[in-house]
Protein backbone atom coordinates (compact mmCIF):
# COMPACT_ATOMS: atom_id res chain seq x y z
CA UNK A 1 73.07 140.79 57.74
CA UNK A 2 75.75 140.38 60.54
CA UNK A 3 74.33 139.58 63.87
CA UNK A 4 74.14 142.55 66.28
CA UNK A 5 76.23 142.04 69.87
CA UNK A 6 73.82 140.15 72.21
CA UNK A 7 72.27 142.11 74.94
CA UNK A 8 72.10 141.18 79.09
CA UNK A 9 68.82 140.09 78.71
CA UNK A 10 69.48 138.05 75.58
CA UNK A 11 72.15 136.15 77.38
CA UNK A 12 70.20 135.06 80.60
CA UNK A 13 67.57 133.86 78.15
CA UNK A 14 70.03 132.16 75.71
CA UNK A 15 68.93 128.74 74.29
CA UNK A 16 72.06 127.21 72.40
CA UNK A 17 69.91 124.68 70.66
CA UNK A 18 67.17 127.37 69.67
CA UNK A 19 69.28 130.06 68.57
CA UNK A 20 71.88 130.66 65.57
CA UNK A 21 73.02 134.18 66.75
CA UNK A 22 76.71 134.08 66.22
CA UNK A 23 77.75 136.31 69.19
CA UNK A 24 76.03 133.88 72.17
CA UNK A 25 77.30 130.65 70.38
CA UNK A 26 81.11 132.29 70.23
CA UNK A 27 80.46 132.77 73.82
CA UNK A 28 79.33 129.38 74.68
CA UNK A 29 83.01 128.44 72.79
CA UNK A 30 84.77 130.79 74.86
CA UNK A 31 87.35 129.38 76.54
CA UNK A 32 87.08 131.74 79.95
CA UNK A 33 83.99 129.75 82.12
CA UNK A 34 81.28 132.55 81.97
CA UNK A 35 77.45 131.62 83.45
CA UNK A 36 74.05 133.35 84.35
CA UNK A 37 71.66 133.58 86.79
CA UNK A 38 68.31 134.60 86.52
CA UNK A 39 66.65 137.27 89.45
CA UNK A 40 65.79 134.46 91.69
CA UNK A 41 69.44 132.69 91.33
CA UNK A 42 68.58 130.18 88.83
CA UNK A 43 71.17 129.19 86.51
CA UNK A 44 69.95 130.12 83.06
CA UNK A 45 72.80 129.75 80.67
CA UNK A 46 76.83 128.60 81.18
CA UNK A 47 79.39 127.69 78.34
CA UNK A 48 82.05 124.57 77.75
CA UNK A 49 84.76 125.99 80.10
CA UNK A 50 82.41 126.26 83.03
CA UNK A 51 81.04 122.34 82.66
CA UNK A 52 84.76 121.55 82.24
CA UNK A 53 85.84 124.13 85.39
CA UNK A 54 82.91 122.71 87.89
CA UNK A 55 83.31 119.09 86.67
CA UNK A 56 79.61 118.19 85.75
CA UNK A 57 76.68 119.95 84.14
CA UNK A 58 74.11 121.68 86.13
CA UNK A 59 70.56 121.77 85.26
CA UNK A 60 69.29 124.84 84.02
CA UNK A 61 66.21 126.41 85.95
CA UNK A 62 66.84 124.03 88.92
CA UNK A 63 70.66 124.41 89.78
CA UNK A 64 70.81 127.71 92.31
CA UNK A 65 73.98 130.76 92.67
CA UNK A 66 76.24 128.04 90.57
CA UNK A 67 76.90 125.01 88.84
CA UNK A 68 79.92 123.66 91.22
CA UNK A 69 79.74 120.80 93.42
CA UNK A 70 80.41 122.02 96.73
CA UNK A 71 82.35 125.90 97.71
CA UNK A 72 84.72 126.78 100.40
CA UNK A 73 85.76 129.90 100.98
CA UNK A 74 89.90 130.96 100.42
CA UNK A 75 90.50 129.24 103.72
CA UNK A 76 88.81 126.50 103.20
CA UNK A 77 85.72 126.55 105.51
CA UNK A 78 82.52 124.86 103.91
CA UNK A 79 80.37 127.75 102.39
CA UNK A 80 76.75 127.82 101.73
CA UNK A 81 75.53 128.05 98.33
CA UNK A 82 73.43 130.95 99.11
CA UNK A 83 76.63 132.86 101.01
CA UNK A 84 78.47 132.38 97.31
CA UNK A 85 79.63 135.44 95.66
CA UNK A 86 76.96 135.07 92.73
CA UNK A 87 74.26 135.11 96.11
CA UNK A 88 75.71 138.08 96.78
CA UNK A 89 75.67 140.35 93.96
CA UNK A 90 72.28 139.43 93.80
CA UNK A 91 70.69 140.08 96.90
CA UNK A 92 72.71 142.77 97.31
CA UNK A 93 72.73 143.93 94.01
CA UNK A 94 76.36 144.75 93.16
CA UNK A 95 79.30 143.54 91.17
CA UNK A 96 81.50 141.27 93.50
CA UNK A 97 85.18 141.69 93.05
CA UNK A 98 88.73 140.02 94.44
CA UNK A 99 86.65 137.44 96.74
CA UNK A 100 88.49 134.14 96.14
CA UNK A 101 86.43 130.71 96.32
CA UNK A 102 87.45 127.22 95.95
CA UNK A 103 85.01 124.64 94.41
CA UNK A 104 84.77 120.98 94.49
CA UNK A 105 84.41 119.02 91.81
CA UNK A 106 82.53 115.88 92.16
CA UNK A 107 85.58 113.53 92.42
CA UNK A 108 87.24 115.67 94.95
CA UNK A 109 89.67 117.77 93.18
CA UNK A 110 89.52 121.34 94.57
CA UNK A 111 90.25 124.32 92.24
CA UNK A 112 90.76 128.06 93.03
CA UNK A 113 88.63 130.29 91.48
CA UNK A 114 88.60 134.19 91.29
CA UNK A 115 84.97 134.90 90.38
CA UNK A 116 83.58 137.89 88.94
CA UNK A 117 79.24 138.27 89.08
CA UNK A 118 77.77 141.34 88.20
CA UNK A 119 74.38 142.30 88.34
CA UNK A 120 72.04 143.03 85.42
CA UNK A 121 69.58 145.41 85.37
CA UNK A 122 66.70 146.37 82.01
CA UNK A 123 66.61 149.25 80.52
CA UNK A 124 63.92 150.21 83.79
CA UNK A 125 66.71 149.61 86.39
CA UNK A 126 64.82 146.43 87.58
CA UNK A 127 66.97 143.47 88.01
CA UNK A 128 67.02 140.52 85.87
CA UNK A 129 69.73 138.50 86.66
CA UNK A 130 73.37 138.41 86.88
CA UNK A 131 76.30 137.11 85.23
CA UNK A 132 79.63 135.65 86.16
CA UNK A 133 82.85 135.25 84.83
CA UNK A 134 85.13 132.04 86.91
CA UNK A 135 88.95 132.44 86.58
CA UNK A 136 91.08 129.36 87.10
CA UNK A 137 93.97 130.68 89.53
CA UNK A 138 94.62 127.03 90.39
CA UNK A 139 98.31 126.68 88.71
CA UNK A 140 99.53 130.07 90.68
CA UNK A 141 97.86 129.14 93.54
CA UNK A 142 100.07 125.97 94.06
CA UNK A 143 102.91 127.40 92.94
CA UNK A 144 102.78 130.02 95.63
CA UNK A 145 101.59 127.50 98.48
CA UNK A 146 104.40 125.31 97.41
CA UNK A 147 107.29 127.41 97.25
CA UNK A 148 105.72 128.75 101.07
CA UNK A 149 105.32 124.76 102.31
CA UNK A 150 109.11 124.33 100.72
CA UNK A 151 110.67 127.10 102.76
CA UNK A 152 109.02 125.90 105.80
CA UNK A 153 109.93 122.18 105.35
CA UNK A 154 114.07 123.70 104.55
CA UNK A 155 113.71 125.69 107.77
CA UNK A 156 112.09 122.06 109.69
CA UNK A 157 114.58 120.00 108.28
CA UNK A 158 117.48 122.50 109.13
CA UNK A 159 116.91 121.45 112.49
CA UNK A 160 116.38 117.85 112.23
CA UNK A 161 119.45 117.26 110.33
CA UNK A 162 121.65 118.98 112.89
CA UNK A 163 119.73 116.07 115.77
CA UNK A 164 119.99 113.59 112.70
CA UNK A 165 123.61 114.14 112.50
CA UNK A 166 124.66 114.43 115.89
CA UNK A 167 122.12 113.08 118.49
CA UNK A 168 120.52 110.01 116.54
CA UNK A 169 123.41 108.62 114.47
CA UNK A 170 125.76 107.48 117.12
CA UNK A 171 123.41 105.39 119.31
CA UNK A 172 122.60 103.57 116.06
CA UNK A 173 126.35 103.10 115.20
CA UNK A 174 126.91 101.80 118.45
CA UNK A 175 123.86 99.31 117.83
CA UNK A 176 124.83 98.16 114.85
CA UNK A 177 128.67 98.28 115.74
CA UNK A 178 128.43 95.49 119.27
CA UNK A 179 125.59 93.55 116.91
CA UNK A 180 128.30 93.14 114.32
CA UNK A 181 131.01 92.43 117.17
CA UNK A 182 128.70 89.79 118.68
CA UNK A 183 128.05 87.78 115.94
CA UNK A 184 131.63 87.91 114.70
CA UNK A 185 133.14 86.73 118.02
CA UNK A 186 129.93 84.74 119.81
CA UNK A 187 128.74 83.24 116.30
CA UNK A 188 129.61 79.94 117.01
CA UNK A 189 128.63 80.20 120.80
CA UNK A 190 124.73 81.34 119.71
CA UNK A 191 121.87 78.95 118.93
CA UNK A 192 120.07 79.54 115.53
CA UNK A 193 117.01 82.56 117.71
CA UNK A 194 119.99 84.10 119.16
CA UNK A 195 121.75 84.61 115.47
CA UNK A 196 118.33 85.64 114.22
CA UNK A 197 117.66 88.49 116.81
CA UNK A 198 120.90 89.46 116.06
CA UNK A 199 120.83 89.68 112.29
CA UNK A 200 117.44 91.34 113.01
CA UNK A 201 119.13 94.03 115.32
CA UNK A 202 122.22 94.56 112.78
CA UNK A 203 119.07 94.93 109.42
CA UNK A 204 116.84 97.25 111.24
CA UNK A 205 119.91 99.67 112.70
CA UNK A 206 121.31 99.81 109.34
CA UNK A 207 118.05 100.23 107.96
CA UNK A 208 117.50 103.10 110.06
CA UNK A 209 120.92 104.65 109.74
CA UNK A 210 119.83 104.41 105.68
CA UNK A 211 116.41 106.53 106.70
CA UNK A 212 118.45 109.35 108.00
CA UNK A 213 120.87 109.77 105.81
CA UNK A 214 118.42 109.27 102.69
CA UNK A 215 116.58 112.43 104.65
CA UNK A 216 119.79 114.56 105.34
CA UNK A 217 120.40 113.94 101.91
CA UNK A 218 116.96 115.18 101.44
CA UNK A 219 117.62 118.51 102.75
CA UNK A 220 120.61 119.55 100.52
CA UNK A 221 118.05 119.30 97.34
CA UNK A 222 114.80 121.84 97.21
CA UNK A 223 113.08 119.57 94.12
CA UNK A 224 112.05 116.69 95.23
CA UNK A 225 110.98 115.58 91.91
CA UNK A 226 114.78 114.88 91.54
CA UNK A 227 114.52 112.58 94.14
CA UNK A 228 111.35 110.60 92.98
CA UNK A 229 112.20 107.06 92.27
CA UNK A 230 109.76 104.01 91.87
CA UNK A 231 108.72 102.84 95.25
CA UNK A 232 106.51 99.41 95.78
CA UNK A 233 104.23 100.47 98.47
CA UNK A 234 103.44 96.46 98.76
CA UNK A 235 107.89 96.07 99.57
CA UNK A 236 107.42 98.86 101.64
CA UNK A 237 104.67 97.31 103.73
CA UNK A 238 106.77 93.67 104.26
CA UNK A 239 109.64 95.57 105.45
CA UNK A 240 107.91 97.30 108.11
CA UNK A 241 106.40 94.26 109.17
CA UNK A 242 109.64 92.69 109.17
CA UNK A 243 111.00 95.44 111.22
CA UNK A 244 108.20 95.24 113.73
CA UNK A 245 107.82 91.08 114.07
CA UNK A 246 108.37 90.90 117.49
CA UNK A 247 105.87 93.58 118.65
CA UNK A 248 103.46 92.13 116.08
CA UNK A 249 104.40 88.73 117.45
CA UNK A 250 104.39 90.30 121.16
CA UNK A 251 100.75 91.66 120.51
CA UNK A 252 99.55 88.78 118.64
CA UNK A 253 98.66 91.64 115.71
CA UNK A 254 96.74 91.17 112.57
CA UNK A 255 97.94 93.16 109.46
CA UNK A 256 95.40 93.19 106.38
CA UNK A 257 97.06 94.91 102.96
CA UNK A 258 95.38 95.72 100.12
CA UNK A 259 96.94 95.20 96.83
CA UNK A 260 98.82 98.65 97.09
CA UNK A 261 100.29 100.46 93.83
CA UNK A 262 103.85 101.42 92.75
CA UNK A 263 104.54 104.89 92.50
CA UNK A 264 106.61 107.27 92.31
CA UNK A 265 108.10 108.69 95.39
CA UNK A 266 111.39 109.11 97.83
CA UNK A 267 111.13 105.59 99.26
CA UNK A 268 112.87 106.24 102.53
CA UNK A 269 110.07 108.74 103.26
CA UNK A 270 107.41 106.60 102.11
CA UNK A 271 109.00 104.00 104.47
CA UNK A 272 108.53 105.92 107.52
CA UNK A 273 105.37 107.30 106.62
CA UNK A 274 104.11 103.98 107.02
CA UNK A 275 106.30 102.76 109.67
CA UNK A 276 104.95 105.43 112.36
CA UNK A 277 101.20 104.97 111.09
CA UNK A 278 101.54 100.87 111.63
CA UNK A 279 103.66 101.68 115.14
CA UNK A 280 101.26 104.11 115.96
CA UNK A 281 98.45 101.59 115.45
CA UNK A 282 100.63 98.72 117.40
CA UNK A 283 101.55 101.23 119.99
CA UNK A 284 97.77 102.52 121.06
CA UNK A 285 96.06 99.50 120.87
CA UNK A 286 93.37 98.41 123.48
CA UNK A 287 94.27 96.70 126.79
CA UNK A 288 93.69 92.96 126.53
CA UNK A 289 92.61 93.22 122.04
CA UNK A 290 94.54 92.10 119.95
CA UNK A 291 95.23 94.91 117.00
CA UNK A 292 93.73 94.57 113.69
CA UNK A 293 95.74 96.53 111.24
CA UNK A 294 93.89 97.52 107.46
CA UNK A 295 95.65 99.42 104.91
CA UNK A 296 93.13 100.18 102.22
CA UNK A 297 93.33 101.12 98.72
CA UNK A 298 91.20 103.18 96.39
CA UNK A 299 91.63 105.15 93.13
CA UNK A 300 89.84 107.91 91.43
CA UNK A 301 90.33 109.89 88.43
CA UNK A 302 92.59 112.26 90.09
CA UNK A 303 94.09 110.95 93.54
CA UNK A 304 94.88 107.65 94.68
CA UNK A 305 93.89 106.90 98.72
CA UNK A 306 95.36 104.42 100.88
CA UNK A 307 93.51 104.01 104.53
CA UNK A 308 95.26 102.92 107.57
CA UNK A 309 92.48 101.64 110.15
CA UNK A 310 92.92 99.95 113.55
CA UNK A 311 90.78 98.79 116.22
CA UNK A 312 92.53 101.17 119.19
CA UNK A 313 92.12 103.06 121.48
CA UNK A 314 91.15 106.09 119.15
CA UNK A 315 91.07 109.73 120.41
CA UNK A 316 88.28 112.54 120.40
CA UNK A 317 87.13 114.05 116.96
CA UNK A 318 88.45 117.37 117.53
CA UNK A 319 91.78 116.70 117.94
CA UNK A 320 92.25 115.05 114.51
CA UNK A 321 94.18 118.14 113.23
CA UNK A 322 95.64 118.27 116.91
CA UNK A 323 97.52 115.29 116.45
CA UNK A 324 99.56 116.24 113.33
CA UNK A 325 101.40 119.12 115.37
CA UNK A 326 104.97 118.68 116.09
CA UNK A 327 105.11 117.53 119.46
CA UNK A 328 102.03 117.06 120.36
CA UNK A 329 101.01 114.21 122.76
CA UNK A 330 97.21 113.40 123.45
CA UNK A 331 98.49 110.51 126.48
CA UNK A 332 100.33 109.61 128.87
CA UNK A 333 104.36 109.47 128.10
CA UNK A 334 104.59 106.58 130.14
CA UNK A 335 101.85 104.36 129.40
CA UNK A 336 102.26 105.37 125.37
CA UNK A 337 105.87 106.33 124.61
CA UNK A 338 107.05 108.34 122.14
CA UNK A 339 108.32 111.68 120.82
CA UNK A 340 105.53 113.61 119.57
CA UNK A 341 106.93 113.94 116.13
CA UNK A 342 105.95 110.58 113.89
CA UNK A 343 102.66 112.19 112.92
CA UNK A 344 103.82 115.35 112.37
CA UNK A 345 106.81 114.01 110.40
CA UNK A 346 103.41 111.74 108.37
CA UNK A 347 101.83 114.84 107.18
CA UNK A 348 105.29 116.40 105.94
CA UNK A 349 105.95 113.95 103.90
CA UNK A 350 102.69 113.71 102.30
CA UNK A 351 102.84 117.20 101.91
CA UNK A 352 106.00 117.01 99.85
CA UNK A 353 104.34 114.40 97.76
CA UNK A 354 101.58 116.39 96.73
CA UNK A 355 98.94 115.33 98.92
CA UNK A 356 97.12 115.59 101.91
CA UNK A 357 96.50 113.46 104.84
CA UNK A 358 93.70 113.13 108.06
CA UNK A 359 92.73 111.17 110.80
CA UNK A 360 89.00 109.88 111.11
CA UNK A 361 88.23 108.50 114.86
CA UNK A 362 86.25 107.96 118.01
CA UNK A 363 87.84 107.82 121.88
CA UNK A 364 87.30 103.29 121.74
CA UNK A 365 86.41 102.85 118.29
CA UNK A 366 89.87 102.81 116.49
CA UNK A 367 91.66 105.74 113.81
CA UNK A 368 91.66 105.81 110.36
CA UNK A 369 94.37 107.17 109.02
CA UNK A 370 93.30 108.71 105.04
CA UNK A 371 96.24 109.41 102.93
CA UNK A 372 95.49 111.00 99.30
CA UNK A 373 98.10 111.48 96.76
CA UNK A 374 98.19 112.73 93.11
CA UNK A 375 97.03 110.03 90.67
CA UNK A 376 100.23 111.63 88.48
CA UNK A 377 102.72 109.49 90.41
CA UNK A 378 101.24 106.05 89.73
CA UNK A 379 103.41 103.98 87.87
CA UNK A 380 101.20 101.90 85.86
């Protein structure tokens, strides 16, 4: 005889390895992640597709609300297991609808999730349990925040490619233009650390002219997966440290690299990603210290990190989001100069890449500087 369709009750007390009804092991195999929670919140049963949705198995009887590793709510604000929608439609004993969540899973990827827990009740009206039903809205999710962080970066670099063009170019022409003049005409009349400075002056202009047009390039093409080349983070390193020599050499600066990875990325960006974070650290460095520069570099399953750590000055913990606002100065122009955009420029680019970045510090105690990008654009 056919099984009969499995009842509420039947499927908060399900047992996999006890039972051979054919409805509850069809939906253990389903592939939409479905789970249940007894009257007191306990998880008592959960299929493939929620293990493989929340990353790791939870322990049935012990785990409360859900099996995920940690849950924020849509805007991303740490939320207590208890607050979670399956919490809810349990204490308060009603379905939960449209209330979007977004889990961690224990190596840090974050997934949007639209969840659906309804109450059960016996055939008395007392309440058993409840069970919930996680959609995946992950892949529309990004596509939506994407094509917003795209318009936003077009409408940004509008405006920077109309200062690019007009207000930054020139100077550097000019720089590059009496460096060339100079060593043409005074070549013979310069001793071998005059010729160097000037080679050095002619390289880093023309390097620079390079950045800006590689980014008002940038501008004329939405995708940047067109534009994603292999980039050696380690060549990118040297030749900001070649570019900065003298004020490493001024500050009597110690720069520590990790082993860093190649990957795929616009190269001029990833240049001056790391050209403001090292200047930044150079630049804010303690009266009297000498500046001790680390860029670290870790790997996981699904992101890469690199850390950029100094011994600065630092800055208070609630301005770590502060800082990454165009603009946005935390000291004193003239004892710290600068433009206010370098960080802010830092977080675009990561952005664009697919990742995120954030600042770890204390006001005496240095900045850490976490960048995480998609493991996808390793090049192994």
């Amino acid at each position: 005889m056919a099984s009969s369709a499995p009842t509420y009750e039947q499927i908060i007390s399900f047992n996999p390895e006890e039972s051979s009804d054919y409805y509850l092991k069809m939906l253990l195999n389903l592939p939409a992640a479905v789970y249940t929670c007894d009257a007191d919140g306990y998880v008592k049963f959960y299929n493939k597709a929620a293990v493989d949705l929340w990353g790791r198995e939870p322990q049935i009887g012990k785990d409360l609300w859900c099996g995920s590793w940690k849950i924020y709510n849509a805007g991303g604000v740490p939320m207590a297991l208890h607050e979670c929608p399956m919490a809810v439609a349990l204490k308060e004993k009603r379905a939960v609808f449209n209330e979007e969540v977004i889990i961690e899973r224990p190596g840090g990827e974050k997934r949007y999730v639209l969840p659906h827990p309804q109450p059960i009740f016996d055939t008395k009206g007392a309440l058993v349990g409840a069970i919930n039903m996680l959609v995946d809205i992950s892949e529309n999710k990004s596509i939506r925040e994407h094509n917003n962080k795209l318009r936003l970066y077009n409408e940004q670099l509008e405006q920077f490619a109309f200062a690019a063009s007009h207000d930054l170019q020139e100077p550097l022409r000019k720089i590059n233009a009496f460096a060339t003049l100079l060593l043409k005409q005074n070549y013979n009349g310069l001793d071998d650390t005059g010729l160097k400075y000037l080679h050095k002056i002619s390289d880093s202009s023309s390097r620079m002219m390079n950045l800006i047009s590689d980014l008002l390039a940038y501008t004329k093409d939405a995708n940047v997966n067109t534009l994603l080349e292999k980039t050696d983070l380690n060549e990118t390193v040297e030749n900001i440290k070649s570019d900065l020599e003298f004020l490493i050499f001024e500050k009597k600066a110690i720069i520590e690299a990790d082993w860093l990875p190649a990957i795929k990325a616009v190269p001029s960006q990833m240049n001056r990603l790391f050209y403001n974070l090292i200047n930044n650290s150079l630049k804010f460095s303690r009266q009297g210290i000498a500046p001790v520069i680390k860029i670290n570099y870790q790997r996981s399953s699904s992101y890469i990190k690199i850390i950029v750590s100094d011994n600065g000055i630092g800055f208070q913990p609630e301005h770590a989001e502060k800082i990454f606002t165009l603009f946005q100065r935390l000291n004193d122009r003239h004892s710290y100069p600068g433009s206010g955009i370098g960080l802010s420029l830092c977080k675009k680019i990561v952005e664009m890449h697919g990742g995120e970045i954030f600042a770890v510090s204390e006001v005496g105690h240095g900045a850490a500087f976490h960048i995480k990008l998609p493991a996808s654009l390793l090049l192994e």
